[in-house]
C-alpha atoms as a PDB file:
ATOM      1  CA  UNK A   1       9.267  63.864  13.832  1.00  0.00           C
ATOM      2  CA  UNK A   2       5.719  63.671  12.116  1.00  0.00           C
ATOM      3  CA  UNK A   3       7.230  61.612   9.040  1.00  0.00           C
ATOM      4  CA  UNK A   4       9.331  59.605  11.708  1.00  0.00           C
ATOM      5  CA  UNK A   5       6.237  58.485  12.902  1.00  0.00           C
ATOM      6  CA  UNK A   6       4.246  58.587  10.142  1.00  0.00           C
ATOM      7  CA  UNK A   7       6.474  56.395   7.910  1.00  0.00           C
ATOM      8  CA  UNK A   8       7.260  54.010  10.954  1.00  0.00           C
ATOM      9  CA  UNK A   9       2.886  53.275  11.198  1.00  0.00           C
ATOM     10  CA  UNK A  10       2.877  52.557   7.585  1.00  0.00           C
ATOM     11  CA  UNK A  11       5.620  50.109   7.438  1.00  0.00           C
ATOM     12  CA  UNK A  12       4.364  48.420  10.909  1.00  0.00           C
ATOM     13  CA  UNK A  13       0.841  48.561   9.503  1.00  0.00           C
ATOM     14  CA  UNK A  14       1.903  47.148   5.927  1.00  0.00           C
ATOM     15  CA  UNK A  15       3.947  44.578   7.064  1.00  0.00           C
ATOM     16  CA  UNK A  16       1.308  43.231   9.438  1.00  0.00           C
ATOM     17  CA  UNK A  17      -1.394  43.064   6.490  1.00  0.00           C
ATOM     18  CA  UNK A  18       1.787  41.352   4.206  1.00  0.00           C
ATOM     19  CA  UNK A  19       1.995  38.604   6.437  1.00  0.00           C
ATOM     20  CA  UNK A  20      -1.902  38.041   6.323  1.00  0.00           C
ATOM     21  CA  UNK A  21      -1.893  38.300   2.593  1.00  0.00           C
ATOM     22  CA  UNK A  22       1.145  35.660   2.752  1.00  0.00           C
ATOM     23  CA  UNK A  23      -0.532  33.398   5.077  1.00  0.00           C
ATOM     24  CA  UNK A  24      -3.473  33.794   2.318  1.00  0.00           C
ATOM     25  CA  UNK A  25      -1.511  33.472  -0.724  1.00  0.00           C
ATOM     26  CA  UNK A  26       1.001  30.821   0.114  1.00  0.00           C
ATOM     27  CA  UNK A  27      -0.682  28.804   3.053  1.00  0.00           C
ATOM     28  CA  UNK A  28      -4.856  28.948   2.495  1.00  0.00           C
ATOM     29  CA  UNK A  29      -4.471  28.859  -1.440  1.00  0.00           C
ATOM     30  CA  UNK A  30      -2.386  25.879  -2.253  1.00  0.00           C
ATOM     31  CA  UNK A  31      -5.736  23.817   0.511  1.00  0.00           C
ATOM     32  CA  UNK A  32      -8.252  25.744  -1.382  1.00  0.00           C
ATOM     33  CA  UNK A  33      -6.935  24.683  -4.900  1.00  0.00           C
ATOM     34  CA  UNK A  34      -6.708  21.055  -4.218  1.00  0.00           C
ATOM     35  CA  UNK A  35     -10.675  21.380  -2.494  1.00  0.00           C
ATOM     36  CA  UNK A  36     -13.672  20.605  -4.843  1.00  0.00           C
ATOM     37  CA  UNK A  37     -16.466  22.637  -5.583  1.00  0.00           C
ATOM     38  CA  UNK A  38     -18.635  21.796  -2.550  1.00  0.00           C
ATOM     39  CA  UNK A  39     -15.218  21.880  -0.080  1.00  0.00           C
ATOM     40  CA  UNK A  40     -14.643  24.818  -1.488  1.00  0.00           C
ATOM     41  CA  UNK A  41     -17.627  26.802  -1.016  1.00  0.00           C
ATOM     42  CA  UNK A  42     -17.682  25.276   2.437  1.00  0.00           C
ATOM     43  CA  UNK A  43     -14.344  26.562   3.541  1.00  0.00           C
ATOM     44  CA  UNK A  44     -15.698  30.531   2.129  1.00  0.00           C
ATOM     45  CA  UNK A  45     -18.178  30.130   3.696  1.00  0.00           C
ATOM     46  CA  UNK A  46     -17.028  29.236   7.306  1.00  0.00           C
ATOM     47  CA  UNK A  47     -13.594  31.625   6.609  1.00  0.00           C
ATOM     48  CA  UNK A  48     -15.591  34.865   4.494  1.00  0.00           C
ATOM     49  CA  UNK A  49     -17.604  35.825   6.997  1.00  0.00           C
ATOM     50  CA  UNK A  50     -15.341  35.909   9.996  1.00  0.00           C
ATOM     51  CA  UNK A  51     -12.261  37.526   7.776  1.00  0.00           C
ATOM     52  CA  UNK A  52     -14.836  40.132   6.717  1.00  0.00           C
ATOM     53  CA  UNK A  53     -15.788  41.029  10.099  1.00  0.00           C
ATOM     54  CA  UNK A  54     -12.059  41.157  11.638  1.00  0.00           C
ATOM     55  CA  UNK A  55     -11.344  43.989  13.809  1.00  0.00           C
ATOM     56  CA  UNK A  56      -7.812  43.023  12.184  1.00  0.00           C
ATOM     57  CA  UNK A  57      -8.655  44.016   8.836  1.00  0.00           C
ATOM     58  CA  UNK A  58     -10.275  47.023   9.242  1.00  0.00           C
ATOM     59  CA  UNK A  59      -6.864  48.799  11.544  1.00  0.00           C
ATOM     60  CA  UNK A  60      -4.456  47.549   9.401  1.00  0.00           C
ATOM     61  CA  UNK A  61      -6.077  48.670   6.379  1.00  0.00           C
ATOM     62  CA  UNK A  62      -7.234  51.749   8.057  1.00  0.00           C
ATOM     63  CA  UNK A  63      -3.605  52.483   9.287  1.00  0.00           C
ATOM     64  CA  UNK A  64      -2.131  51.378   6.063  1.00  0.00           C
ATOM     65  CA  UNK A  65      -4.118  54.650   4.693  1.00  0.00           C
ATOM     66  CA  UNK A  66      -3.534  56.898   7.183  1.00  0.00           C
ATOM     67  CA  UNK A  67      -0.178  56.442   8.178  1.00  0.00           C
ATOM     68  CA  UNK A  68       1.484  57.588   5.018  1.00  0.00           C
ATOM     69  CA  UNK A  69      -0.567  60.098   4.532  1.00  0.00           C
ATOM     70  CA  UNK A  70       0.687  61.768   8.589  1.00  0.00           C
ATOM     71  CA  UNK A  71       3.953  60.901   7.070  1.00  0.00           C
ATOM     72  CA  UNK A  72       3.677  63.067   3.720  1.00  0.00           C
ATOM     73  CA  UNK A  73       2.162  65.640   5.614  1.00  0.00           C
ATOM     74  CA  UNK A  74       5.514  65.516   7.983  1.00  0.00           C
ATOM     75  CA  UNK A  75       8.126  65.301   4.698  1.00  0.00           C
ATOM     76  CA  UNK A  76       6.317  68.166   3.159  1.00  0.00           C
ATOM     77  CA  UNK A  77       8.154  71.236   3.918  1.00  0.00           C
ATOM     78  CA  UNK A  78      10.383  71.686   0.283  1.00  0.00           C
ATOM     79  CA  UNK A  79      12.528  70.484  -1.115  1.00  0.00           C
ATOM     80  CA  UNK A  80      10.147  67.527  -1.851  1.00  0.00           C
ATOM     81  CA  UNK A  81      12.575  64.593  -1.451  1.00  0.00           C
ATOM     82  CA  UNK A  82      13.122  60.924  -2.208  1.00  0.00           C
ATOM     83  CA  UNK A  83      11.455  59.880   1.252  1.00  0.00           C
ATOM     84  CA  UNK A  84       8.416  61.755  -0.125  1.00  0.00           C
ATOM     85  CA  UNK A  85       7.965  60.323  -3.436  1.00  0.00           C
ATOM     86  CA  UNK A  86       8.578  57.086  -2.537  1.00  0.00           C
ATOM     87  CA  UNK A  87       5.944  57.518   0.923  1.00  0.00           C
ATOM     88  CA  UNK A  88       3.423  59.084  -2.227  1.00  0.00           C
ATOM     89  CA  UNK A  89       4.262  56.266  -4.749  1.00  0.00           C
ATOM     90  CA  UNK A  90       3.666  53.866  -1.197  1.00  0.00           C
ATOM     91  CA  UNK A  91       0.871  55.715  -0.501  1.00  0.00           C
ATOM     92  CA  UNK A  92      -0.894  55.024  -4.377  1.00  0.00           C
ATOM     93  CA  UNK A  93      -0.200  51.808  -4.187  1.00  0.00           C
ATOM     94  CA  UNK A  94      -2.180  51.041  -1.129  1.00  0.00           C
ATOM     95  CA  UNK A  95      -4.987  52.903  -2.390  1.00  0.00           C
ATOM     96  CA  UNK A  96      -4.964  50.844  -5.724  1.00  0.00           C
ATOM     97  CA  UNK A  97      -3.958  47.530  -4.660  1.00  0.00           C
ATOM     98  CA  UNK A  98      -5.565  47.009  -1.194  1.00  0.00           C
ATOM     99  CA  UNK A  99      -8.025  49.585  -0.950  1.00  0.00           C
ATOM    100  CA  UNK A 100      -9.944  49.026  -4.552  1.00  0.00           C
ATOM    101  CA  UNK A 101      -8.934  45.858  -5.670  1.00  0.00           C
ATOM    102  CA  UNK A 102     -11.014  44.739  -1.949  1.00  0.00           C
ATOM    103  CA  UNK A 103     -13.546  46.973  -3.017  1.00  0.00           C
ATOM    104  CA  UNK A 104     -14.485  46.608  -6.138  1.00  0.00           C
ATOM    105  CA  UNK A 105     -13.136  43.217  -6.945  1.00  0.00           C
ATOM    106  CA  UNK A 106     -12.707  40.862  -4.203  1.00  0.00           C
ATOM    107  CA  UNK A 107     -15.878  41.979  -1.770  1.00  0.00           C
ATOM    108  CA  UNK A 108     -18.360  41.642  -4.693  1.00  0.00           C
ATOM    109  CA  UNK A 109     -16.584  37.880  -5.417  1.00  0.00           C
ATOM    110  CA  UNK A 110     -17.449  37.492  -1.838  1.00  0.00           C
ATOM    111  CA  UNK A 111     -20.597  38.121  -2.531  1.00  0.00           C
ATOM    112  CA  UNK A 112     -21.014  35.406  -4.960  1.00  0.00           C
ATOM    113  CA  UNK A 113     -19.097  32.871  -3.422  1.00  0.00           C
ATOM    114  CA  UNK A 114     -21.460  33.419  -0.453  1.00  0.00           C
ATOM    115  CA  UNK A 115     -24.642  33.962  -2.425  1.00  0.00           C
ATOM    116  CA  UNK A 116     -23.809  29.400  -3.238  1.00  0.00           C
ATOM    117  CA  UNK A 117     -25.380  26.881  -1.712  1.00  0.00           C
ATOM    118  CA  UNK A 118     -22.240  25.116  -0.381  1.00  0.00           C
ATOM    119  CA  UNK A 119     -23.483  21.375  -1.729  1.00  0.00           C
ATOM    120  CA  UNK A 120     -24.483  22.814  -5.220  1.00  0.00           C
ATOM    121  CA  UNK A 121     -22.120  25.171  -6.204  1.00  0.00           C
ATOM    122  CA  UNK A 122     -22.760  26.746  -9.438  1.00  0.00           C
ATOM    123  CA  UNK A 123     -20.812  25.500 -12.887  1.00  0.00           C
ATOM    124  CA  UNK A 124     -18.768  28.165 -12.996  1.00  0.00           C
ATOM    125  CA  UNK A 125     -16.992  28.020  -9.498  1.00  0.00           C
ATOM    126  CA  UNK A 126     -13.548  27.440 -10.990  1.00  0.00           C
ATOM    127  CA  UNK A 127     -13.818  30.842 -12.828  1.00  0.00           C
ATOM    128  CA  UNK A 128     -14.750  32.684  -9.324  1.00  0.00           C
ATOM    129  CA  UNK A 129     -12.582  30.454  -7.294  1.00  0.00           C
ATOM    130  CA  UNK A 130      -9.606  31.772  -9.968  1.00  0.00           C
ATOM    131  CA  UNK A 131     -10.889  35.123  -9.380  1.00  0.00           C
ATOM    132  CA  UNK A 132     -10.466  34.776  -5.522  1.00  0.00           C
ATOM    133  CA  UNK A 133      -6.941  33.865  -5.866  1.00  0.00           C
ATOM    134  CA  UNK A 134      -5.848  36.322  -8.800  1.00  0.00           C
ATOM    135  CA  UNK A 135      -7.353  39.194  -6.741  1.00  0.00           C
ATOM    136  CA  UNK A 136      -5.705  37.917  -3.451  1.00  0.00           C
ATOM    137  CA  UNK A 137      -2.331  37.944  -5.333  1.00  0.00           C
ATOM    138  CA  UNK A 138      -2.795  41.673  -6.550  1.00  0.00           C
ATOM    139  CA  UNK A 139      -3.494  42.687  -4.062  1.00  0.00           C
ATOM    140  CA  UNK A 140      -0.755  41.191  -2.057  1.00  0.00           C
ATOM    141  CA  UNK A 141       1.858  42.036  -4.636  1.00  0.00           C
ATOM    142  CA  UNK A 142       0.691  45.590  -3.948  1.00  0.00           C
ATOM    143  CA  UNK A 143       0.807  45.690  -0.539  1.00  0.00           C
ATOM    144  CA  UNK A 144       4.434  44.171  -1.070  1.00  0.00           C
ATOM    145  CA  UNK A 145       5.206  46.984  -3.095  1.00  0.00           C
ATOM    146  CA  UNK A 146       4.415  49.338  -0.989  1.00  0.00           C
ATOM    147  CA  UNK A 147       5.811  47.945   2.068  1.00  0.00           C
ATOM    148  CA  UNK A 148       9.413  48.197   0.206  1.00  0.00           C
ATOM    149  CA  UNK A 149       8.480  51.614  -0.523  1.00  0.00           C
ATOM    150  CA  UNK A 150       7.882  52.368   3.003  1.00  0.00           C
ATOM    151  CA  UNK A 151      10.974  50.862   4.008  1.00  0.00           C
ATOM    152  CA  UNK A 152      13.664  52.831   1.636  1.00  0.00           C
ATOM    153  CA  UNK A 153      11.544  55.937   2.559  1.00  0.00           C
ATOM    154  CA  UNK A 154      12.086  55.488   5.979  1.00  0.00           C
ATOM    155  CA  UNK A 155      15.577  54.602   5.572  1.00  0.00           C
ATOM    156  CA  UNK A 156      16.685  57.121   3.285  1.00  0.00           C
ATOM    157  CA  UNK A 157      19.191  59.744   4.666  1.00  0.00           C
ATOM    158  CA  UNK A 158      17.965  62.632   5.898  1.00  0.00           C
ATOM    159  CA  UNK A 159      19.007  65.374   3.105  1.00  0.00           C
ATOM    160  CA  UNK A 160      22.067  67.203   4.479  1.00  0.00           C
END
């Protein structure tokens, strides 16, 4: 019943941050590219802060850590099946690809973007503004990953 639940929170929880990181990726990115430098420090800096901030962020990302882990503890008991492996290899993949990648790539990018003076951005914007989108696509194909990881898990046969 644990892993029921467990595994159910983490795909509910990963899909809900997938279709934020989709929104990002394949709605926001495609205005951002076509902004210049000075519309495009404008836009981080009216959408950075208040993305930073969201309640949204921090339970979904929260839940996206947690949830697997109630799971795993729920598949434990041996044998150690395929619903556990795949919740562990889930479970990694959150860690690396949402969880660090935000950490220590994207949030100190943030930092730059918001350290500009939106009407003088520095020369080298495209090079951070490249960065912002590369490290939005990790960590999106991550969180992907993981979500179709969740899903087989969950939908694996129970072990006869």
């Amino acid at each position: 019943m644990l892993a029921t639940y467990g595994l159910l929170a983490a795909v509910v929880a990963t899909a809900l941050w997938s279709g934020l990181l989709l929104t990002l990726t394949t709605i926001l990115h495609p205005l951002y590219v076509r902004r210049d430098a000075a519309g495009f420090a404008r836009d981080m800096h009216r959408f950075l802060p208040i993305a930073r901030r969201s309640p949204t962020n921090y339970v979904l990302v929260v839940a996206m850590a947690v949830a697997p882990v109630v799971a795993l503890v729920g598949l434990w008991p041996p044998p150690v099946g395929v619903p556990f492996v795949l919740t562990a290899l889930g479970l990694v993949v959150i860690v690396a690809g949402p969880l660090l990648t935000s950490r220590f790539g994207a949030e100190p990018n943030y930092d730059v973007i918001l350290g500009w003076d939106p009407e003088a951005p520095p020369p080298d914007w495209r090079e951070v503004r490249a960065r912002y989108l590369r490290l939005n696509w990790i960590r999106g194909a991550a969180t992907w990953t993981a979500l179709v990881l969740f899903i087989v898990a969950a939908l694996w046969p129970p072990a006869s």
